[in-house]
N, C-alpha and C. Protein backbone atom coordinates (compact mmCIF):
# COMPACT_ATOMS: atom_id res chain seq x y z
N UNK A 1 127.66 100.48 60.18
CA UNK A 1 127.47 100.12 58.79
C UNK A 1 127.19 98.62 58.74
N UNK A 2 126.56 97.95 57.73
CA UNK A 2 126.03 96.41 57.74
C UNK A 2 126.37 96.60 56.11
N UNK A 3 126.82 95.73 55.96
CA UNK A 3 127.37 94.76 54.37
C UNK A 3 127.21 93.56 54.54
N UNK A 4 126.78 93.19 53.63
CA UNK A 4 125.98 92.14 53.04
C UNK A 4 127.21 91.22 51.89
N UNK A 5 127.22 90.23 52.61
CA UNK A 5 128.56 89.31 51.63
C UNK A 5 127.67 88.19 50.80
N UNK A 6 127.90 88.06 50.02
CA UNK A 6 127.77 86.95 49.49
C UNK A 6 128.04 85.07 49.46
N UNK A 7 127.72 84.47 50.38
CA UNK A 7 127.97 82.88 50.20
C UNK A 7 127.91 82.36 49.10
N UNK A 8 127.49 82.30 48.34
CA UNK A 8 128.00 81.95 46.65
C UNK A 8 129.26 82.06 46.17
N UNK A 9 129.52 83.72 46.32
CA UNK A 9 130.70 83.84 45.48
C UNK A 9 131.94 83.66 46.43
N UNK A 10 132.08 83.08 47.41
CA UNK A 10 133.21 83.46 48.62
C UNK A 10 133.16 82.05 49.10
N UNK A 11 133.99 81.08 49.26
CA UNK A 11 134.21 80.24 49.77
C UNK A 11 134.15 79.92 51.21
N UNK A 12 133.14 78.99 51.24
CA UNK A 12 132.96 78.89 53.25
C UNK A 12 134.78 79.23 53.82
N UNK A 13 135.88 78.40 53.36
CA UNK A 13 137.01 78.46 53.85
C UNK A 13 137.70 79.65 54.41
N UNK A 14 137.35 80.60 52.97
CA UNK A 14 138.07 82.24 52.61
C UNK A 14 137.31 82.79 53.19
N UNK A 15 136.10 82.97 54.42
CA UNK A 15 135.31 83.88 54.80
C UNK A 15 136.31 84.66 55.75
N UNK A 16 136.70 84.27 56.52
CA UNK A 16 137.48 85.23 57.77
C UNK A 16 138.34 85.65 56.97
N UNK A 17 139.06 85.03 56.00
CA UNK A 17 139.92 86.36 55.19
C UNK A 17 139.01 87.39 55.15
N UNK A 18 137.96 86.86 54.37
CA UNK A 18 137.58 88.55 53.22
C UNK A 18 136.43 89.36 54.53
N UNK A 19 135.87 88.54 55.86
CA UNK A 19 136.08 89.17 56.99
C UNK A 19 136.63 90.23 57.47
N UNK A 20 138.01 89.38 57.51
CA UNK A 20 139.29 90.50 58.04
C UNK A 20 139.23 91.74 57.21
N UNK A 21 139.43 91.45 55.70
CA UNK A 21 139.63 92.95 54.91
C UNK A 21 138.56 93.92 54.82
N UNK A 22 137.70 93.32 54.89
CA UNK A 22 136.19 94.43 55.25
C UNK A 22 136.23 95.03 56.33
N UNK A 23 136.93 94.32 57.37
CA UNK A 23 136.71 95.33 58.72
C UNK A 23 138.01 96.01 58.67
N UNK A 24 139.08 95.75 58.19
CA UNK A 24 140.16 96.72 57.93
C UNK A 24 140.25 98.10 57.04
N UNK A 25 138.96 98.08 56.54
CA UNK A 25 138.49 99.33 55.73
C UNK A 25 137.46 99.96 56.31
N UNK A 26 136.31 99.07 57.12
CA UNK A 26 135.05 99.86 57.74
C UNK A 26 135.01 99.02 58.59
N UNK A 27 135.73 99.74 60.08
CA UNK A 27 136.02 99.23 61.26
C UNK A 27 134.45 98.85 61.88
N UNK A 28 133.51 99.58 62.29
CA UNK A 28 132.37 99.36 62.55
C UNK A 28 131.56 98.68 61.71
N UNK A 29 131.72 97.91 61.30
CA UNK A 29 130.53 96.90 60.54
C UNK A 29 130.14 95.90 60.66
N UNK A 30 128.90 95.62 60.75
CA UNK A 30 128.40 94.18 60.75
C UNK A 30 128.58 93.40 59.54
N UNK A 31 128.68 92.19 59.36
CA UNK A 31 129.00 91.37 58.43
C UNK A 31 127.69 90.27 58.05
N UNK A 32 126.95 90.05 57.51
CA UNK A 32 125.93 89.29 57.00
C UNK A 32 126.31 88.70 56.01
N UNK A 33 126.34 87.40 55.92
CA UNK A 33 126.42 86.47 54.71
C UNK A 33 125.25 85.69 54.03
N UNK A 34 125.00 85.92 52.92
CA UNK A 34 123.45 85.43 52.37
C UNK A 34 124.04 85.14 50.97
N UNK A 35 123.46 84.09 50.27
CA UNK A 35 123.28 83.49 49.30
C UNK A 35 122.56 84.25 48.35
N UNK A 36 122.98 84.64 46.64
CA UNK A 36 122.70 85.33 45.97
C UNK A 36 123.32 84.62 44.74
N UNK A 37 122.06 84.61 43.97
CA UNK A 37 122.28 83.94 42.41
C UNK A 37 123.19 84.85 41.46
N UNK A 38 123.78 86.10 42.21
CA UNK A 38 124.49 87.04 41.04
C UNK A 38 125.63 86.73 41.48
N UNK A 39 126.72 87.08 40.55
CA UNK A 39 127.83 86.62 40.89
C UNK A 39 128.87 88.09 41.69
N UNK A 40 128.14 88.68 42.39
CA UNK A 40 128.79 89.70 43.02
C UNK A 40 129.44 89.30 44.47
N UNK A 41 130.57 89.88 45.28
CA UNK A 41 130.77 89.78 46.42
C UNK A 41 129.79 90.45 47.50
N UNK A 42 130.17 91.91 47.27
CA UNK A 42 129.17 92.94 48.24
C UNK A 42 127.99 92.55 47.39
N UNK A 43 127.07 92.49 48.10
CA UNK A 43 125.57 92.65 47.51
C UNK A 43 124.86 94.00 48.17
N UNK A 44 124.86 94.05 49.22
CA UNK A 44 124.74 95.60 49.86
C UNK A 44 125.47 96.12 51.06
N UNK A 45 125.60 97.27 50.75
CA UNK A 45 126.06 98.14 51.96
C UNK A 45 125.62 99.30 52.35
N UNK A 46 125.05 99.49 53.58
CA UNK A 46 123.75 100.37 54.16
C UNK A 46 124.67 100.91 55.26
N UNK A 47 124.29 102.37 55.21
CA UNK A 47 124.98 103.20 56.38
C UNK A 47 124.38 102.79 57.84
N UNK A 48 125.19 103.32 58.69
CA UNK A 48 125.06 102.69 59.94
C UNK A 48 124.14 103.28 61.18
N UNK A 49 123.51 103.42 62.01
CA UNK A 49 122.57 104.49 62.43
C UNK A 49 123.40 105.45 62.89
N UNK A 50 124.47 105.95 63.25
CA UNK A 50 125.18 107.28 63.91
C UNK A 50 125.79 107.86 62.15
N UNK A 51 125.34 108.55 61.68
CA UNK A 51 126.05 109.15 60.57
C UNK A 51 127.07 110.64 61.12
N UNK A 52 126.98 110.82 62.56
CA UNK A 52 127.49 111.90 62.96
C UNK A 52 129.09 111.11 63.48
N UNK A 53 129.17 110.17 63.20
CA UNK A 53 130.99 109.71 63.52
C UNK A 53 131.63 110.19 62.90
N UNK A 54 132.73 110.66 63.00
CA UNK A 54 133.74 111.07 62.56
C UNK A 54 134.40 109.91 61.91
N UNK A 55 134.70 109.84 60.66
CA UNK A 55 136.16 109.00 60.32
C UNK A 55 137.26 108.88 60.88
N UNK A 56 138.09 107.59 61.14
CA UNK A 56 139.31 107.42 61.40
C UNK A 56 140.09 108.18 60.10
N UNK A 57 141.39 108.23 60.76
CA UNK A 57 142.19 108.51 59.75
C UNK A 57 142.64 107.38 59.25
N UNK A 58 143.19 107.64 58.25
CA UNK A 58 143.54 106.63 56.86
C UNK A 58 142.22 105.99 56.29
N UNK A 59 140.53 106.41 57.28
CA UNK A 59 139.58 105.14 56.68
C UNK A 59 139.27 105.73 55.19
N UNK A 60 138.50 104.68 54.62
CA UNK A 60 137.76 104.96 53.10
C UNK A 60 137.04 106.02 52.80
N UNK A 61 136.74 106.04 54.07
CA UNK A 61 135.22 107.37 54.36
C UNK A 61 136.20 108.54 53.94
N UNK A 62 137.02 108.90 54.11
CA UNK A 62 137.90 110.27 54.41
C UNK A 62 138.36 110.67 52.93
N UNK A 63 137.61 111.61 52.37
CA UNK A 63 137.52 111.71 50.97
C UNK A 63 137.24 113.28 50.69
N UNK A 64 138.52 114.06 49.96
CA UNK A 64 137.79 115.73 49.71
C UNK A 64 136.44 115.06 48.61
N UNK A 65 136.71 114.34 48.10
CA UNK A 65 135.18 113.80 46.44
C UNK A 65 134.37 113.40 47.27
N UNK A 66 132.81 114.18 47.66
CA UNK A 66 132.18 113.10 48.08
C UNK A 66 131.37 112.04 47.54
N UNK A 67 131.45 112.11 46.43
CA UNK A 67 131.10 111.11 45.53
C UNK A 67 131.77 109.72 45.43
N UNK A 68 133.64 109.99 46.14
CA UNK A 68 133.67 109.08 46.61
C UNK A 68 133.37 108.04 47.53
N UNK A 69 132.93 108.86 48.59
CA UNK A 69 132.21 108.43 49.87
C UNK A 69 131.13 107.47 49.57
N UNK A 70 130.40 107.95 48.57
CA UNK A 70 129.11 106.79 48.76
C UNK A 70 129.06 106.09 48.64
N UNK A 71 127.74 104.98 49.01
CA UNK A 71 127.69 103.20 49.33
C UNK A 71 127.98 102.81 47.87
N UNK A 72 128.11 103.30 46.61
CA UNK A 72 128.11 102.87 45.68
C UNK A 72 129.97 102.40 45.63
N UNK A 73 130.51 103.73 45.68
CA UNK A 73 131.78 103.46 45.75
C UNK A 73 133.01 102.72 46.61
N UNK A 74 131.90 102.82 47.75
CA UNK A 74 132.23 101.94 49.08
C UNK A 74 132.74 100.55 48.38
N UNK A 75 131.16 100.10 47.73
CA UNK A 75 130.46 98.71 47.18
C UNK A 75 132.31 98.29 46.42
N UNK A 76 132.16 98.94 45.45
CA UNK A 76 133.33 98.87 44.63
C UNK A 76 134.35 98.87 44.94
N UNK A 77 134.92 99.81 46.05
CA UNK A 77 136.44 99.55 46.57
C UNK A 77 136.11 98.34 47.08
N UNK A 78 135.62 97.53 48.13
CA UNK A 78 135.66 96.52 48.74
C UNK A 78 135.65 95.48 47.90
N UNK A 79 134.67 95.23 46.39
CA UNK A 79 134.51 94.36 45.65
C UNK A 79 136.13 94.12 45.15
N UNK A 80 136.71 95.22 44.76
CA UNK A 80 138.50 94.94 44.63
C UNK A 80 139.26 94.39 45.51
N UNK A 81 138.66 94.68 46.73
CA UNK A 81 140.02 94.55 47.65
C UNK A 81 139.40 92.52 47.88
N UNK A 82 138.19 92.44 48.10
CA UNK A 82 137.99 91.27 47.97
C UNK A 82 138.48 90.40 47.42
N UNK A 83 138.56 90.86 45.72
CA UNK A 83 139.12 90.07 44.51
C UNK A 83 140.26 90.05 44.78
N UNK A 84 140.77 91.13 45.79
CA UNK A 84 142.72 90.51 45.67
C UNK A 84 142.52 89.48 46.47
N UNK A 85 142.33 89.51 47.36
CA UNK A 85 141.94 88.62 48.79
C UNK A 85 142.01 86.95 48.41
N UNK A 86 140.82 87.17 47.80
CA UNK A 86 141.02 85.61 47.15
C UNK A 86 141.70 85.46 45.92
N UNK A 87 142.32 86.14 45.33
CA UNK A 87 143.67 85.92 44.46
C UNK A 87 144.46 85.85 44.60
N UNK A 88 145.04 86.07 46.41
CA UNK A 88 146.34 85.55 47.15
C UNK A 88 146.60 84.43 47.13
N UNK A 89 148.02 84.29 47.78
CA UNK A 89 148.20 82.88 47.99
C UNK A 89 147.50 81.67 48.18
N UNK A 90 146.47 82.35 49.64
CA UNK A 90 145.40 81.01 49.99
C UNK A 90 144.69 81.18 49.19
N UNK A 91 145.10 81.35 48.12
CA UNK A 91 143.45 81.01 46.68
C UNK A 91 143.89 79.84 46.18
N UNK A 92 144.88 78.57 46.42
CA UNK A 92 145.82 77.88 46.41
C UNK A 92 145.24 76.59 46.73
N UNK A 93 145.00 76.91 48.16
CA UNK A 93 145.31 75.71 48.84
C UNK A 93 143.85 75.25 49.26
């Protein structure tokens, strides 16, 4: 999988945080950071070439809805978990 972060909205500092939490939800992913005039975190997220992997257990992917599954909803859980990310503590300092 490849997601697409945003440098605008994410602070050079806070990157390996919101790093870390992206790959703690979608272990296989590449990480790209690009500059974007919208004020979004994810800007995209594109499936990965093996669609025949199996999910880990506990991952995001692992859903009876598959409507949850898709890049749309992907987009959105991560855009949350982001926003906590930098609403922690080190949103501080």
């Amino acid at each position: 999988m490849k997601i697409t972060l945003n440098t605008t909205s994410v602070p050079e500092n806070r990157r390996p945080q919101v790093e870390a939490v992206v790959k703690s939800f979608a272990k296989a992913t590449e990480i790209i950071w690009l500059p974007s005039r919208f004020p979004r975190f994810v800007m995209l997220v594109e499936p990965g070439p093996e669609p025949q992997v199996q999910p880990e257990a506990g991952s995001i992917f692992e859903s009876p809805n598959s409507g949850s599954r898709s890049l749309a909803s992907v987009t959105e859980f991560l855009e949350g978990k982001i926003k906590e990310c930098l609403a922690g503590p080190e949103a501080t300092k």
